[in-house]
C-alpha atoms as a PDB file:
ATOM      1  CA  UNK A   1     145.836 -30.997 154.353  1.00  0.00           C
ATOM      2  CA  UNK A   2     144.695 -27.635 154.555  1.00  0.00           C
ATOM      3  CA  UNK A   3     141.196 -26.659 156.642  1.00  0.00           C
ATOM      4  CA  UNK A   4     138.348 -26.019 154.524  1.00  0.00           C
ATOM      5  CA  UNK A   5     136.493 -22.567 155.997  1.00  0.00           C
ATOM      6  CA  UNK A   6     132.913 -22.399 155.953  1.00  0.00           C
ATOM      7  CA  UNK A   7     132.345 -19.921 153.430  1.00  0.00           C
ATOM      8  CA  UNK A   8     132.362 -21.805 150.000  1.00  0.00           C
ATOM      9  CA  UNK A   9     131.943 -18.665 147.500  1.00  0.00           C
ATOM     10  CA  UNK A  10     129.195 -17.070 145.566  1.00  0.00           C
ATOM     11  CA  UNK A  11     127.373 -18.762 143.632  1.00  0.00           C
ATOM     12  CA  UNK A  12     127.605 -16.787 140.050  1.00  0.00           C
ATOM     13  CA  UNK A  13     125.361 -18.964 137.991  1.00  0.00           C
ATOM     14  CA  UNK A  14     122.173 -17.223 139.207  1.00  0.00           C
ATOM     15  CA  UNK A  15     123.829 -14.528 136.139  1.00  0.00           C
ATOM     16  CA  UNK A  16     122.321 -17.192 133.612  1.00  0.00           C
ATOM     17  CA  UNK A  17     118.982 -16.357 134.637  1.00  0.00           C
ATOM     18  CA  UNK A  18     119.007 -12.220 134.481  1.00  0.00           C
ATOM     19  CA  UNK A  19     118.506 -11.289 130.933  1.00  0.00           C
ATOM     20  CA  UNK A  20     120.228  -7.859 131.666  1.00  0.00           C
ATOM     21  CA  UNK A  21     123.489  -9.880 132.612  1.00  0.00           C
ATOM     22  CA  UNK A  22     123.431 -12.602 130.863  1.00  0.00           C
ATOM     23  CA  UNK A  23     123.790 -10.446 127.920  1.00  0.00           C
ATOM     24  CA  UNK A  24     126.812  -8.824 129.123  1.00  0.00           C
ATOM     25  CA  UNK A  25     128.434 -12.014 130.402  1.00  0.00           C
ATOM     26  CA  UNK A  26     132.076 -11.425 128.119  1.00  0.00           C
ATOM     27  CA  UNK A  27     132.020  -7.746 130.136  1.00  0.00           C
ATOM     28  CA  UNK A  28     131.444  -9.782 133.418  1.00  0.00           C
ATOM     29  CA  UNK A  29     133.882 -12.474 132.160  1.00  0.00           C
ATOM     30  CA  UNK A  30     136.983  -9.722 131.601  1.00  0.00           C
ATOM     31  CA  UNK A  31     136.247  -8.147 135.163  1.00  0.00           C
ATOM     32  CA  UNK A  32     136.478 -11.476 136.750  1.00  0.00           C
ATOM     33  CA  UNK A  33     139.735 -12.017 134.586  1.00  0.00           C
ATOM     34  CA  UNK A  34     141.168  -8.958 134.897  1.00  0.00           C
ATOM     35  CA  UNK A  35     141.039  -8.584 138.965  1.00  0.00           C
ATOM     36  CA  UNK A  36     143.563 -10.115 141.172  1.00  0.00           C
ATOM     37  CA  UNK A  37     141.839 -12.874 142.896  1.00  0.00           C
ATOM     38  CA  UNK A  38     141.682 -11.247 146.204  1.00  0.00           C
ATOM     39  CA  UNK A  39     139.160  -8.652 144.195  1.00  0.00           C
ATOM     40  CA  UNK A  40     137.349 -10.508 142.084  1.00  0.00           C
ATOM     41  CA  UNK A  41     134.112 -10.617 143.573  1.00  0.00           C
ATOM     42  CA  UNK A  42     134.297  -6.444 144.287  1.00  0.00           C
ATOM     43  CA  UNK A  43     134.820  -6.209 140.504  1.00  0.00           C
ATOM     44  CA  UNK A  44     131.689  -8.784 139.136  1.00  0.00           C
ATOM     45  CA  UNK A  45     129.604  -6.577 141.711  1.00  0.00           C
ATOM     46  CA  UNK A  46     131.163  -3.396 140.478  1.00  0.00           C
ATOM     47  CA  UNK A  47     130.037  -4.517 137.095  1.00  0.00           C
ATOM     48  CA  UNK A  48     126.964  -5.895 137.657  1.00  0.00           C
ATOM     49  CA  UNK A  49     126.045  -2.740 139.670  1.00  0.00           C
ATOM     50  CA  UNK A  50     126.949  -0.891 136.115  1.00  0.00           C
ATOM     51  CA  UNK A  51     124.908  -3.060 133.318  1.00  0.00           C
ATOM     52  CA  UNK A  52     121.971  -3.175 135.930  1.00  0.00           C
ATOM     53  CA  UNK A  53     122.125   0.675 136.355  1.00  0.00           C
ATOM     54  CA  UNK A  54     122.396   1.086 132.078  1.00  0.00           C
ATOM     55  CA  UNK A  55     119.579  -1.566 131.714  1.00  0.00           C
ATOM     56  CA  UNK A  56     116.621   0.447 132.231  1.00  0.00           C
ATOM     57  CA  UNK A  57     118.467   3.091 129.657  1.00  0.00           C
ATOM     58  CA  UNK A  58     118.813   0.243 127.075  1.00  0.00           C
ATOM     59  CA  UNK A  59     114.950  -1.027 127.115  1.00  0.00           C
ATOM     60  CA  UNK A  60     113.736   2.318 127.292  1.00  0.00           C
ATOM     61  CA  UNK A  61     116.158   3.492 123.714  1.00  0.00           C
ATOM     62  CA  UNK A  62     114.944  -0.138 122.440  1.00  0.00           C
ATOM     63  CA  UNK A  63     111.128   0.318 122.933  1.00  0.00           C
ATOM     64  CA  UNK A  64     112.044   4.019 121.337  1.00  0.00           C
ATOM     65  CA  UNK A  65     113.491   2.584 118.427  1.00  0.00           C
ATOM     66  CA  UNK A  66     111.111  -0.476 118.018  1.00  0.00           C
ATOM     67  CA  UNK A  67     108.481   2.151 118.079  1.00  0.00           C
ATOM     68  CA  UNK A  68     109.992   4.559 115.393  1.00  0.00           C
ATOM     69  CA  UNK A  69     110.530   0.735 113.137  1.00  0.00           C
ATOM     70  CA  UNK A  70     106.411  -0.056 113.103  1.00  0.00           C
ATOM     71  CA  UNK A  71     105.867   3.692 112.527  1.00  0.00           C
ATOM     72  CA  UNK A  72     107.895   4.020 109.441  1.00  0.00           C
ATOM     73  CA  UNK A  73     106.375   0.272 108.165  1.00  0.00           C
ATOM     74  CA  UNK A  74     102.740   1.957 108.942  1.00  0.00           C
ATOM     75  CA  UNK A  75     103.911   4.966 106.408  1.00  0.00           C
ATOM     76  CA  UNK A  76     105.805   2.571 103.948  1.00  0.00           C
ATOM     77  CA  UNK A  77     102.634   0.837 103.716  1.00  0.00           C
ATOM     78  CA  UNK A  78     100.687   3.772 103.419  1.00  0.00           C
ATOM     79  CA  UNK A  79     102.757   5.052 100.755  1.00  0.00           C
ATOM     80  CA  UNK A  80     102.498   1.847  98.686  1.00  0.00           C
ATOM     81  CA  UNK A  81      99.005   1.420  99.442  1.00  0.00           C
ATOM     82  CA  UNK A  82      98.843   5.443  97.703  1.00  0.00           C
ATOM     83  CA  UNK A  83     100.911   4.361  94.763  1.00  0.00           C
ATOM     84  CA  UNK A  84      98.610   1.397  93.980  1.00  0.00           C
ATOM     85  CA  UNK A  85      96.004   2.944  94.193  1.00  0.00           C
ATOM     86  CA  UNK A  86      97.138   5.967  91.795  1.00  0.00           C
ATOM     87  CA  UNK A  87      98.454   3.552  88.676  1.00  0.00           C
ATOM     88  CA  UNK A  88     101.755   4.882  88.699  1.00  0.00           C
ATOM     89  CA  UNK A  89     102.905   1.300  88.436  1.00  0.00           C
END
């Protein structure tokens, strides 16, 4: 039988527990796939180091947009609220 080095790998499951991975995991999946097995851990960094870098990006447009969402429900209410209130029902 072959000798067993000391180095046993990476463990990858520690992805489970960032949000901004775990939500890219089919991106992380197709690296892995996709890179001959001498590269494979170069190409899961290489991506992580990409969806961690567009991450900050991504809150920042979805706080934007979440924001702009309870503005327009403030108006729409507003709006009703004025149409109520001026019998045009």
């Amino acid at each position: 039988m072959g000798e067993q080095s000391g180095n046993r790998g990476t463990d990858w499951t520690k992805l489970l527990s960032d949000p901004d991975l775990v939500s890219h995991l089919g991106e992380l999946l197709k690296a892995y796939r996709e890179a001959p097995p001498e590269r494979r851990e170069e190409a899961l960094v290489s991506a992580m180091r990409t969806i961690k870098a567009a991450a900050p990006k991504a809150k920042a447009a979805s706080a934007t947009t979440a924001g702009m969402v309870e503005a327009l429900l403030r108006r729409g209410d507003k709006i009703a609220g004025a149409i109520r209130g001026s019998n045009v029902l």
